[in-house]
N, C-alpha and C. Protein backbone atom coordinates (compact mmCIF):
# COMPACT_ATOMS: atom_id res chain seq x y z
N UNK A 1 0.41 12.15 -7.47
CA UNK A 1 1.44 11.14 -7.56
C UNK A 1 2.14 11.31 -8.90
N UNK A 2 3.69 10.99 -8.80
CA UNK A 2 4.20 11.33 -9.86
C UNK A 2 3.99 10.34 -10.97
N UNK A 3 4.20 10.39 -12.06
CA UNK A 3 3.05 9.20 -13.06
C UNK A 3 4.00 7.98 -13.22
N UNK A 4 3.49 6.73 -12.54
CA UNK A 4 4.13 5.33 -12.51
C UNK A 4 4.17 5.06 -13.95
N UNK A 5 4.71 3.69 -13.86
CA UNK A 5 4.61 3.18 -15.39
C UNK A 5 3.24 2.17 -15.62
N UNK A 6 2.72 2.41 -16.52
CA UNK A 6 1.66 1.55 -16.79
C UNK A 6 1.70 -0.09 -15.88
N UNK A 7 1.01 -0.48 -15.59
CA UNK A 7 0.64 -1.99 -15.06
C UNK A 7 -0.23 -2.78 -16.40
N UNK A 8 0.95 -3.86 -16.43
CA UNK A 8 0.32 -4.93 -16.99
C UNK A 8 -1.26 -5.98 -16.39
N UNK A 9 -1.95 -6.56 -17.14
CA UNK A 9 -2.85 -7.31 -16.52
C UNK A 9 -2.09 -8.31 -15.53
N UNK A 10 -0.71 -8.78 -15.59
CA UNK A 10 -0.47 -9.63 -14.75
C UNK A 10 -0.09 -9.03 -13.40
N UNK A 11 0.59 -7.84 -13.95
CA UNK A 11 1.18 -6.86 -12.37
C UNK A 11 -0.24 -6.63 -11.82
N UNK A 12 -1.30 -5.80 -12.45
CA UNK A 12 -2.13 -5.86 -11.61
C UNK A 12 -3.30 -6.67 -11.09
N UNK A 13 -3.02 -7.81 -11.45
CA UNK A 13 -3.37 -9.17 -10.89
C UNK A 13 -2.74 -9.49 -9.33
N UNK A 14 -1.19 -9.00 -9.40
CA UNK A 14 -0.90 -9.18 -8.66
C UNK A 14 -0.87 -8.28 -7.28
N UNK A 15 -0.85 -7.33 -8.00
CA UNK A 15 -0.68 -5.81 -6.51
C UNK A 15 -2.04 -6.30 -6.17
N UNK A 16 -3.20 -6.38 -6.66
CA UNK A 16 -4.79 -6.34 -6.00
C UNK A 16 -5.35 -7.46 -5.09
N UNK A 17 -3.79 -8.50 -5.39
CA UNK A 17 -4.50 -10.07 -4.41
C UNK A 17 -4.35 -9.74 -3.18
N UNK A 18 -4.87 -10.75 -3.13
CA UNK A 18 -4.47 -10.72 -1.15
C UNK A 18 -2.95 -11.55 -0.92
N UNK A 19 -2.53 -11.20 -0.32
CA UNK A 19 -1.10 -11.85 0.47
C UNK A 19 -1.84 -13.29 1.32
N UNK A 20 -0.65 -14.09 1.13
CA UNK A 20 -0.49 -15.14 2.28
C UNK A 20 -0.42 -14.39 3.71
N UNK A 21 -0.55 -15.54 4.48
CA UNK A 21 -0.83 -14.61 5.92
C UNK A 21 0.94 -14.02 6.36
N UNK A 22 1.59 -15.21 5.86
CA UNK A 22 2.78 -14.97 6.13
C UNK A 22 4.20 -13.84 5.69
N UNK A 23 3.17 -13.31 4.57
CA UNK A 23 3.57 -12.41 3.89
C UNK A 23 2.83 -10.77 4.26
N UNK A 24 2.44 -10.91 5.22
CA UNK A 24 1.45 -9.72 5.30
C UNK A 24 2.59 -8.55 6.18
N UNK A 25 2.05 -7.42 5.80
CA UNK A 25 2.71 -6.23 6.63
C UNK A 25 1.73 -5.96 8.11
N UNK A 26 2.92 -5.63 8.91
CA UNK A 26 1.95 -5.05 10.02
C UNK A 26 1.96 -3.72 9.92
N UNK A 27 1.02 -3.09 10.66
CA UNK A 27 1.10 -1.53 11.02
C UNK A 27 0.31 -1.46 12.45
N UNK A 28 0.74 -0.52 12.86
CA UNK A 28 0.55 -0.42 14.37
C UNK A 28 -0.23 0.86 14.96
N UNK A 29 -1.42 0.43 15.42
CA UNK A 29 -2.19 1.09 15.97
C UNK A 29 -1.92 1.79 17.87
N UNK A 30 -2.24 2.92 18.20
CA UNK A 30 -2.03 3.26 19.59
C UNK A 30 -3.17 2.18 20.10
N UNK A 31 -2.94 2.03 20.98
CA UNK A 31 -3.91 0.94 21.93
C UNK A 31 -4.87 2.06 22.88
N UNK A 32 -5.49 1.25 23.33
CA UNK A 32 -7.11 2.27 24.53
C UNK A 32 -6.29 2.66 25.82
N UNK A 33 -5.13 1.68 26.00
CA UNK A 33 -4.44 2.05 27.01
C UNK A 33 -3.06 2.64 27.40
N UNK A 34 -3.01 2.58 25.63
CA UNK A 34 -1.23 3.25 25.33
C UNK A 34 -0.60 1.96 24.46
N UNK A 35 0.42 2.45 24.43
CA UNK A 35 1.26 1.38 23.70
C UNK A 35 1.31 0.91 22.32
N UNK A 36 1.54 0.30 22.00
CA UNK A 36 1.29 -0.02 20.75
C UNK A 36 0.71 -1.59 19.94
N UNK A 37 -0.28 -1.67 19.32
CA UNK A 37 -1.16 -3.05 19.00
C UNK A 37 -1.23 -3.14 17.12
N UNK A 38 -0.29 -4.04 17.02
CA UNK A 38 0.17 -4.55 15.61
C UNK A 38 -1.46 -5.07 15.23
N UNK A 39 -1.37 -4.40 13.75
CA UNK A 39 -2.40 -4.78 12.79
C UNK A 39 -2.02 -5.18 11.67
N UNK A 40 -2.31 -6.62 11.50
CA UNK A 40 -1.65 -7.56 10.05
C UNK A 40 -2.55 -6.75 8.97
N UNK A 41 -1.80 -6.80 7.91
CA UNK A 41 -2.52 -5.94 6.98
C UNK A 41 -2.03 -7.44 5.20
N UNK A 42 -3.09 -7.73 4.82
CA UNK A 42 -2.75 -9.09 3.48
C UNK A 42 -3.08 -8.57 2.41
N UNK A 43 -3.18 -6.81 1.95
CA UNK A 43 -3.50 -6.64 0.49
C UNK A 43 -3.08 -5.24 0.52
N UNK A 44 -3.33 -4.63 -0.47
CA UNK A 44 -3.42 -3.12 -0.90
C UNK A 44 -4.59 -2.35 -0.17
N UNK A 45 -5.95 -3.45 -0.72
CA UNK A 45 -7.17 -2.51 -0.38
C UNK A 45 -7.03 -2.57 1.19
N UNK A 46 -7.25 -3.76 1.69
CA UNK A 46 -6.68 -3.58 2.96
C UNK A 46 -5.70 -2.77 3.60
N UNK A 47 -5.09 -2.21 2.95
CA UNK A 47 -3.83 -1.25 3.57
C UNK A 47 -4.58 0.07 3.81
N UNK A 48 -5.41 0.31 2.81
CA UNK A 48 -6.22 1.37 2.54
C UNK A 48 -7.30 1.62 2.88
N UNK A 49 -8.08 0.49 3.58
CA UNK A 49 -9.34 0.92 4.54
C UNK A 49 -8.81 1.19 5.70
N UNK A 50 -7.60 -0.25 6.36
CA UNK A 50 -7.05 0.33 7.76
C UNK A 50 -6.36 1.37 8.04
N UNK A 51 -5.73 2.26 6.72
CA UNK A 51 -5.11 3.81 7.25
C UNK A 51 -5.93 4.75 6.94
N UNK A 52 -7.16 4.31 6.49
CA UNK A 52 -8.02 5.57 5.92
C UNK A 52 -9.02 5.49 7.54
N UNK A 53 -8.97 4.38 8.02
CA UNK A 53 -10.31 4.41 9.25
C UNK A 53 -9.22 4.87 10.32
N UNK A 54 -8.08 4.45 10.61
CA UNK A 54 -7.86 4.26 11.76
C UNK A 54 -5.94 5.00 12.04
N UNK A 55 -5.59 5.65 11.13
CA UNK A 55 -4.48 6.27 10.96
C UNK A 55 -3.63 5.53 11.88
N UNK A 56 -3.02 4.46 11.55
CA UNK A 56 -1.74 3.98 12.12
C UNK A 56 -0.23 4.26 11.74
N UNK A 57 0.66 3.84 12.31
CA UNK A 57 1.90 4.09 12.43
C UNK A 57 2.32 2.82 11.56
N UNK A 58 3.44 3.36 11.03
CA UNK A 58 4.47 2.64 10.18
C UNK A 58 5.87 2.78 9.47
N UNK A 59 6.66 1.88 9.68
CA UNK A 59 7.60 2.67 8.96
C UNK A 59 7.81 2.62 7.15
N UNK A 60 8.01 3.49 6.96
CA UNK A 60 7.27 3.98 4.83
C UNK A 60 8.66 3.13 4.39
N UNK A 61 9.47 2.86 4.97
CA UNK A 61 11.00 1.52 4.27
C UNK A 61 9.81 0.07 4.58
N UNK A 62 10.03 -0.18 5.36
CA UNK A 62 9.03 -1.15 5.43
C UNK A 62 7.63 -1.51 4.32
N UNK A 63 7.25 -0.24 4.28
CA UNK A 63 5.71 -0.36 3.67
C UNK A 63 6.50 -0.37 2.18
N UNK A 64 7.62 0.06 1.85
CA UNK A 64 8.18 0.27 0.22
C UNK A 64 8.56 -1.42 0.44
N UNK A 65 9.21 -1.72 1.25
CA UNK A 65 9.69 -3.26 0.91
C UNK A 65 8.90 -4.03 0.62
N UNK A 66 7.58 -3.92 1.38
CA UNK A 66 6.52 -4.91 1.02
C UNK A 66 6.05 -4.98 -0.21
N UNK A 67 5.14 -3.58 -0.66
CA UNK A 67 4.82 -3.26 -2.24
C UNK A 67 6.42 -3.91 -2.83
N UNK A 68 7.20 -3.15 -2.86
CA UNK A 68 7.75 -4.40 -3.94
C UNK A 68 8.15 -5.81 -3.96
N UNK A 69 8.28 -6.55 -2.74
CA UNK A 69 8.43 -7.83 -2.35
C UNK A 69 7.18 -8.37 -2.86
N UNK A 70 5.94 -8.14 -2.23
CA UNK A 70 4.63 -8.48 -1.89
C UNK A 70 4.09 -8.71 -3.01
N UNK A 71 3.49 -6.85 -3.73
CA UNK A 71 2.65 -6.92 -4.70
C UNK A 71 3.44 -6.18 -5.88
N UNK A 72 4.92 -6.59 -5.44
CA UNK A 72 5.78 -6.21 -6.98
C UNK A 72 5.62 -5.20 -7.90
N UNK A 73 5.53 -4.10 -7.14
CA UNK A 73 5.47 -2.50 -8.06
C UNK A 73 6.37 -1.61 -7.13
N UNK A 74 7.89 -2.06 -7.61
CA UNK A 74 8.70 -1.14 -7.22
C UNK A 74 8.49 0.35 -7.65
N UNK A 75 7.74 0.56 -8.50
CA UNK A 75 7.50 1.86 -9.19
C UNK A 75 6.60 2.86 -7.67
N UNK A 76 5.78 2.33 -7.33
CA UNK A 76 4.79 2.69 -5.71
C UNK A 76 5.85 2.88 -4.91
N UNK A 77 6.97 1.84 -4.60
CA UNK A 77 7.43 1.85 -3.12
C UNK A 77 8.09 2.82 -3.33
N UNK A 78 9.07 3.38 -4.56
CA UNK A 78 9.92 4.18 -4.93
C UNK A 78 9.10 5.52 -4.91
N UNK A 79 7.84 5.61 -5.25
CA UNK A 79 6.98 6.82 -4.80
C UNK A 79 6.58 7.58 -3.65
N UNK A 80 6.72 6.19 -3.27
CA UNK A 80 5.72 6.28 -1.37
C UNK A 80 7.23 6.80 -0.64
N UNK A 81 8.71 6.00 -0.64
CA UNK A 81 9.48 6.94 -0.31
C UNK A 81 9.86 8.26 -0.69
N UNK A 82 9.50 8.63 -1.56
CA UNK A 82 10.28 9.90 -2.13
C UNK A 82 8.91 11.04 -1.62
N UNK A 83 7.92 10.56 -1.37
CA UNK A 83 6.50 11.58 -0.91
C UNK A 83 6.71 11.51 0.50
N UNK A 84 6.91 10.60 1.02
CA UNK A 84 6.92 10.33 2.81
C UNK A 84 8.34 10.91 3.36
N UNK A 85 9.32 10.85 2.52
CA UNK A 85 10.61 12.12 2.87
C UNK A 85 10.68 12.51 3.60
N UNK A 86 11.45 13.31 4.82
CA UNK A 86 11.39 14.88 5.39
C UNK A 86 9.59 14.67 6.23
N UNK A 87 8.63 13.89 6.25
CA UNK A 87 7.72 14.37 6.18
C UNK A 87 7.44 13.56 7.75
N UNK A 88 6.79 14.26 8.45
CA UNK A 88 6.34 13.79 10.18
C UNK A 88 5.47 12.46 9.95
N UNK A 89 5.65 11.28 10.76
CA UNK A 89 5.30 10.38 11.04
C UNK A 89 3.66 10.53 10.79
N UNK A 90 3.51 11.39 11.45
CA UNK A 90 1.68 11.89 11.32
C UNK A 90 1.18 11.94 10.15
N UNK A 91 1.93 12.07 8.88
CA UNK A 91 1.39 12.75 7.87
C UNK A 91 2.04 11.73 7.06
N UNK A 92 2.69 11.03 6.87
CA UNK A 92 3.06 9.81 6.02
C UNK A 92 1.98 8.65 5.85
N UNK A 93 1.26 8.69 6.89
CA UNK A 93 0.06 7.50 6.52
C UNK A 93 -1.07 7.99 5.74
N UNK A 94 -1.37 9.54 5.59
CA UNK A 94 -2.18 9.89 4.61
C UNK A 94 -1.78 10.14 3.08
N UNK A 95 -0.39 10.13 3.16
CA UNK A 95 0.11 10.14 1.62
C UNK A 95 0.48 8.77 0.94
N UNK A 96 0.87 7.52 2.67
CA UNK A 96 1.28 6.58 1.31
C UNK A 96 -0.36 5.69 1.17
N UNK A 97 -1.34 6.65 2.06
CA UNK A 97 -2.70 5.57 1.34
C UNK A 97 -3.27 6.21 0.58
N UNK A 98 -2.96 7.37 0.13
CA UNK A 98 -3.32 7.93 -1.09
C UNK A 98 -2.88 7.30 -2.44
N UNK A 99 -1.22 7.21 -2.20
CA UNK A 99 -0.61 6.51 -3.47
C UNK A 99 -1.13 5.24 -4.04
N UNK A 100 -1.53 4.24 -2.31
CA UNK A 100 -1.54 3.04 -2.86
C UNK A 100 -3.00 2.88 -3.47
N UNK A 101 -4.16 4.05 -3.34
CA UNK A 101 -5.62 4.10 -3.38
C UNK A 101 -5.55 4.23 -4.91
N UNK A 102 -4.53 5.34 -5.42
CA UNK A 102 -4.63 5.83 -6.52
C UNK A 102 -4.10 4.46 -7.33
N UNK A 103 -3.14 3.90 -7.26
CA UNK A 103 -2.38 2.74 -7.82
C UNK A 103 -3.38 1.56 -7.79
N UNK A 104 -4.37 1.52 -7.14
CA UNK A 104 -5.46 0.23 -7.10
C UNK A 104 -6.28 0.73 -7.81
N UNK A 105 -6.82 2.06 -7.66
CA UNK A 105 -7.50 2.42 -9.18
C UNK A 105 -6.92 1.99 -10.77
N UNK A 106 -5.63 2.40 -10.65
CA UNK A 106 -4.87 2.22 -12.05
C UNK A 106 -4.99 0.50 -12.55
N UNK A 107 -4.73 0.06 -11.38
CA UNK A 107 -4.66 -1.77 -11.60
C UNK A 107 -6.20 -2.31 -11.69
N UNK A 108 -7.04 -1.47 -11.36
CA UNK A 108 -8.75 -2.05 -11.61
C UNK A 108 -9.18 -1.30 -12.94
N UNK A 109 -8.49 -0.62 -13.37
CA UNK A 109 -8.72 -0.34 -14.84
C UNK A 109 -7.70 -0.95 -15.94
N UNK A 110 -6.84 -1.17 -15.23
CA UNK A 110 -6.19 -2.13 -16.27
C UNK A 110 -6.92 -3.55 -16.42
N UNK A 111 -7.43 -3.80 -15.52
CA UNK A 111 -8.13 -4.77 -15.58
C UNK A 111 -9.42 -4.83 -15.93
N UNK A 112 -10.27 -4.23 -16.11
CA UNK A 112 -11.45 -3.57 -16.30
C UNK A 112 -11.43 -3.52 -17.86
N UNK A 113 -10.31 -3.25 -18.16
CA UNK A 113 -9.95 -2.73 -19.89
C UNK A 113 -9.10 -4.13 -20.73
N UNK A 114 -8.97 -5.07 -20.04
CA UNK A 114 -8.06 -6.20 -20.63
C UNK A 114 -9.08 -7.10 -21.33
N UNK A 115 -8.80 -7.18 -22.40
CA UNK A 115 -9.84 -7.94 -23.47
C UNK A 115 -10.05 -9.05 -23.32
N UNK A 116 -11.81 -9.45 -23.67
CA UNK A 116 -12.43 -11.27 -23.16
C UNK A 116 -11.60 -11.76 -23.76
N UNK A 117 -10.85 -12.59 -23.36
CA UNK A 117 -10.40 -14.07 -24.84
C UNK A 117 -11.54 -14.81 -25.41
């Protein structure tokens, strides 16, 4: 990933919460019988167990609007489009849960590293 800008303790307070329900992204799984079966997704890590177990469909404008609406790191969504590019539907869900895996690392060490008061 190309190198974001540092996260504050408050940004990454915020990318790591969970979303309201109402705020959540879907992504869409093939169904047992075809078709297609929406999966609410309310966080980062959550974004990142359900495309790491179960490779769903999504569209990467969508998934950029959320990160920056949602968990406010336009710096990610602006990543996740510019990597997901040109690139087959198939293969966009393993790069933007890479980004967002790597970016929850960065925000649990910013946090990890933010001094007791």
């Amino acid at each position: 990933m190309a190198e974001l800008a540092a996260m504050t303790p408050e940004m990454a307070e915020r990318f790591l919460a969970e979303q309201p329900y109402p705020d959540r992204i879907h992504v869409s799984l093939v169904g047992k019988h075809g078709g297609f079966q929406p999966v609410p997704v309310l966080s980062a890590a959550e974004f990142v167990k359900v495309t790491t177990g179960l490779n769903p469909v999504f569209a990467s404008d969508a998934l950029a609007k959320w990160v920056t609406g949602q968990l406010g790191d336009s710096a990610l969504a602006e990543a996740i489009l510019a990597e997901c590019a040109d690139k087959p539907l198939f293969e966009q869900t393993a790069i933007a849960s890479g980004l967002v895996a790597e970016r929850i690392a960065q925000a649990e060490s910013v946090l990890e590293t933010e001094p007791a008061l």
